[in-house]
N, C-alpha and C. Protein backbone atom coordinates (compact mmCIF):
# COMPACT_ATOMS: atom_id res chain seq x y z
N UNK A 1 -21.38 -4.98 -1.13
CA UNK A 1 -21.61 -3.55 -1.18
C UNK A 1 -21.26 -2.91 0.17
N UNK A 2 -21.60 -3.71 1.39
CA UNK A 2 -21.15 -2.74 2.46
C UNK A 2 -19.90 -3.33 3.25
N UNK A 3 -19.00 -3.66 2.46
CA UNK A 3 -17.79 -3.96 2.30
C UNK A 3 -17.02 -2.66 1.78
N UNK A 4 -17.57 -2.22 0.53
CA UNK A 4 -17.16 -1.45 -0.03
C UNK A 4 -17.33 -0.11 0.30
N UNK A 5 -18.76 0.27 1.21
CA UNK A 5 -18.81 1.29 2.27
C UNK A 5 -18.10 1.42 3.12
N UNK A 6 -18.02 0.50 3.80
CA UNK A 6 -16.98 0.94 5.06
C UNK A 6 -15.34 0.84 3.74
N UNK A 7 -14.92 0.54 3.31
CA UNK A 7 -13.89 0.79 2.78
C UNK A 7 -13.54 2.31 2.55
N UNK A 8 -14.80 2.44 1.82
CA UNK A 8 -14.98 4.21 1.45
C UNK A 8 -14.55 4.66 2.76
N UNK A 9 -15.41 4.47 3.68
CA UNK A 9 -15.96 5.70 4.72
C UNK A 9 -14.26 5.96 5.58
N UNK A 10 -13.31 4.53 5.72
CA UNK A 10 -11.84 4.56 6.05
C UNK A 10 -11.23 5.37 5.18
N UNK A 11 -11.48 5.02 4.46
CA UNK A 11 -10.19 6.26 3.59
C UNK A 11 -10.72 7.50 3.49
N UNK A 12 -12.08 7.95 2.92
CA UNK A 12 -12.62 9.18 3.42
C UNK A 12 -11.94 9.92 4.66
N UNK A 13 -12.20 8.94 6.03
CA UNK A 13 -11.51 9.05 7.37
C UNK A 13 -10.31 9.48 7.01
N UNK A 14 -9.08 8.77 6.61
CA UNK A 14 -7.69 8.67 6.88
C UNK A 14 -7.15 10.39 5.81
N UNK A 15 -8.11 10.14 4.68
CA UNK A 15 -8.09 11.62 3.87
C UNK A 15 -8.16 12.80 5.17
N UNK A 16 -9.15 13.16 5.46
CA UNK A 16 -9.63 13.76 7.04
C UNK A 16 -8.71 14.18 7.50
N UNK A 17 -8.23 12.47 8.42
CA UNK A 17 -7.15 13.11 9.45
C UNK A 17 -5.99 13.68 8.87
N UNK A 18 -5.35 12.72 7.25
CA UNK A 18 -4.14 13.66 6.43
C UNK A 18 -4.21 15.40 6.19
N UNK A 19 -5.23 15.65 6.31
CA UNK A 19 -5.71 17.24 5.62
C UNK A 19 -5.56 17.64 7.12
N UNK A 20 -5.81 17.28 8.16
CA UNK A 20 -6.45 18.18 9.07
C UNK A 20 -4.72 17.93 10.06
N UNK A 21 -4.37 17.04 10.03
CA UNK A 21 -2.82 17.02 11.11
C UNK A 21 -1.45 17.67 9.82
N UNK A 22 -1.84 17.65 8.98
CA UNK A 22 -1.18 18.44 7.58
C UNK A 22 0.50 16.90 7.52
N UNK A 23 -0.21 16.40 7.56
CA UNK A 23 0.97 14.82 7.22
C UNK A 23 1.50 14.93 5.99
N UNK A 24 2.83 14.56 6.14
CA UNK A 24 3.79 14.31 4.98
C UNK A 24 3.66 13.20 4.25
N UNK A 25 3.54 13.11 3.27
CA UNK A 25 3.53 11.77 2.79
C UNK A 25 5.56 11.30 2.53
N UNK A 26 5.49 9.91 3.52
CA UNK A 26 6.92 9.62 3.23
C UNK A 26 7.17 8.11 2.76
N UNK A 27 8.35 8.44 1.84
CA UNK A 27 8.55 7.00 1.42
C UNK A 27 8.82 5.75 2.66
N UNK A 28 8.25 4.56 2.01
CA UNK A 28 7.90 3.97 3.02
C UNK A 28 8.93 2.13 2.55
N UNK A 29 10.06 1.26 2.79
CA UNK A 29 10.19 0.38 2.52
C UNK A 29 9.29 -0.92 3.40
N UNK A 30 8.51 -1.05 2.48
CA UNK A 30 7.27 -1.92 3.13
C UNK A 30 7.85 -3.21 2.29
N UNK A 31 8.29 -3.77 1.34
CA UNK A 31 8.80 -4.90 1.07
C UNK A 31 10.00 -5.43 1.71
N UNK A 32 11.37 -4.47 2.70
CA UNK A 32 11.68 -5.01 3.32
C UNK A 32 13.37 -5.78 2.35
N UNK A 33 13.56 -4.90 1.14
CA UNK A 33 14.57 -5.45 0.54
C UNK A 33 15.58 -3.72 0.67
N UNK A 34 15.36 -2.87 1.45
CA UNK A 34 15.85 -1.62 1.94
C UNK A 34 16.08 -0.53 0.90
N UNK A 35 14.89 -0.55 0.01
CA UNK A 35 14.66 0.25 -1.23
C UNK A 35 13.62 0.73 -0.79
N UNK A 36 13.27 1.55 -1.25
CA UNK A 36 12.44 2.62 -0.78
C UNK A 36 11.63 2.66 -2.92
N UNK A 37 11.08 2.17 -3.81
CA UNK A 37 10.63 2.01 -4.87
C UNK A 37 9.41 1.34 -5.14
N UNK A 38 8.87 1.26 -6.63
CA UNK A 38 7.86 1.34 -7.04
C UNK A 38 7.67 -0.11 -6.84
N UNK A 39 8.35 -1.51 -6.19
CA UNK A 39 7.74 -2.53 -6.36
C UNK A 39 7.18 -2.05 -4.18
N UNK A 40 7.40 -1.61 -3.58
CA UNK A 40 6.87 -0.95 -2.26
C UNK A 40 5.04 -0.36 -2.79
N UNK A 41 5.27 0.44 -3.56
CA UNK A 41 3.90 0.95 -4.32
C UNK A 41 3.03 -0.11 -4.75
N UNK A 42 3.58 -0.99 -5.68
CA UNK A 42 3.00 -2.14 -5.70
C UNK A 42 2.60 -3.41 -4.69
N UNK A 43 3.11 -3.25 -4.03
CA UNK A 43 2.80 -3.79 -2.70
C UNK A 43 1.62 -2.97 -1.63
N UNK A 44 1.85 -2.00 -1.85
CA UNK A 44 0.75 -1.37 -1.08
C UNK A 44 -0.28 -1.38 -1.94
N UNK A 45 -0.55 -1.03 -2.93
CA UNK A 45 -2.01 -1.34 -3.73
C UNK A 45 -2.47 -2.83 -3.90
N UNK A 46 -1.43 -3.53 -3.94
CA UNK A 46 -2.22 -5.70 -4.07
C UNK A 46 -2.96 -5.59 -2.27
N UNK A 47 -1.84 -4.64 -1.29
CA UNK A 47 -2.55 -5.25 0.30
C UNK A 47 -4.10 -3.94 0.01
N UNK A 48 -3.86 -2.87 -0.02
CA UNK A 48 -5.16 -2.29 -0.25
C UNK A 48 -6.36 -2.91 -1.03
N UNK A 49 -6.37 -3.36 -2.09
CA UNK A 49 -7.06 -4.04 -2.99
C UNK A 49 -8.00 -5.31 -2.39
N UNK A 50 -7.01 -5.80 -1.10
CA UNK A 50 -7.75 -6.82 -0.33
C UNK A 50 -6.47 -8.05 -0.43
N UNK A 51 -6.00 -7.87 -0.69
CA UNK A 51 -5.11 -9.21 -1.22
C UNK A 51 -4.42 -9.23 0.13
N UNK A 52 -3.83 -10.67 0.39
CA UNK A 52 -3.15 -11.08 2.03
C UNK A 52 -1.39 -10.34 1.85
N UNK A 53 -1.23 -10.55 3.05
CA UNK A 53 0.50 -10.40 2.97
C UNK A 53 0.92 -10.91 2.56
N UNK A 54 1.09 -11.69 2.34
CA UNK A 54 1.82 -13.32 1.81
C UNK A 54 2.06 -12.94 -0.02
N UNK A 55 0.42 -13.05 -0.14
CA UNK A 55 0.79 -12.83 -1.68
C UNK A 55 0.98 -11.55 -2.28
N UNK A 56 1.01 -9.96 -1.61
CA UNK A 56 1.33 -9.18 -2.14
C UNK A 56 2.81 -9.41 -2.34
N UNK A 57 3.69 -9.75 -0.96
CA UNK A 57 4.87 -9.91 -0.81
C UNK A 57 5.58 -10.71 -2.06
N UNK A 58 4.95 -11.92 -2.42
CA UNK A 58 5.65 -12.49 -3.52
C UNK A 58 5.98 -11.81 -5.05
N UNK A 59 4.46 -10.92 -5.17
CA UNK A 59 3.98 -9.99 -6.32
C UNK A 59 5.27 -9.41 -6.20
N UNK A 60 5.45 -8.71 -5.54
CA UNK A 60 6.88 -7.49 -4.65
C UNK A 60 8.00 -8.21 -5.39
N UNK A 61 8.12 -9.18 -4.94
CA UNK A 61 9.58 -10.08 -5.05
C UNK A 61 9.83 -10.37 -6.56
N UNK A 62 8.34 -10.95 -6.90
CA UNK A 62 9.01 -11.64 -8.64
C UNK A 62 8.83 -10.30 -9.30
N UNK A 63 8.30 -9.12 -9.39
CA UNK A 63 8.55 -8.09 -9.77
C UNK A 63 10.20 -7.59 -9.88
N UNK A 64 10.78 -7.55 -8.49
CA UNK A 64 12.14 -6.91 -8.48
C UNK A 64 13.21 -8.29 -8.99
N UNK A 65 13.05 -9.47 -9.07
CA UNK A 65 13.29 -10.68 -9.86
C UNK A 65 13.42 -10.21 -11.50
N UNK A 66 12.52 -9.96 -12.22
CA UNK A 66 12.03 -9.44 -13.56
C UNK A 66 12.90 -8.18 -13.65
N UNK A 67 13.15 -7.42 -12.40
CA UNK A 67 13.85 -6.01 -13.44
C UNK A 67 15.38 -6.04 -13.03
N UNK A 68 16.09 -7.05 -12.71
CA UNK A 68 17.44 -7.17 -12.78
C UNK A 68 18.13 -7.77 -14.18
């Protein structure tokens, strides 16, 4: 449970500072295959969720594997 508080109370935070410095939200290639797409999205919600680098990264990979 207070795992899940401080989880809150960070993003609460990061909401905050987005509203208050008026931040863009920009696409971001966080998988690193120089696409800028929805297996990046998916990658950021497995590392948010708690999950390691390692295995979001693979999630990422056999995803873009599957849609060729």
């Amino acid at each position: 449970m207070n795992n899940f508080l401080n989880w809150l109370e960070q993003k609460d935070n990061n909401l905050f500072i987005s509203m208050t410095e008026g931040k863009k939200k920009h696409k971001k290639d966080i998988t690193g295959d120089g696409k800028s797409d929805f297996a990046d999205v998916m990658k950021a919600r497995i590392l948010a969720s708690g999950e390691d680098e390692e295995k979001a990264q693979g999630i990422a990979k056999n995803y873009h594997k599957n849609k060729k």
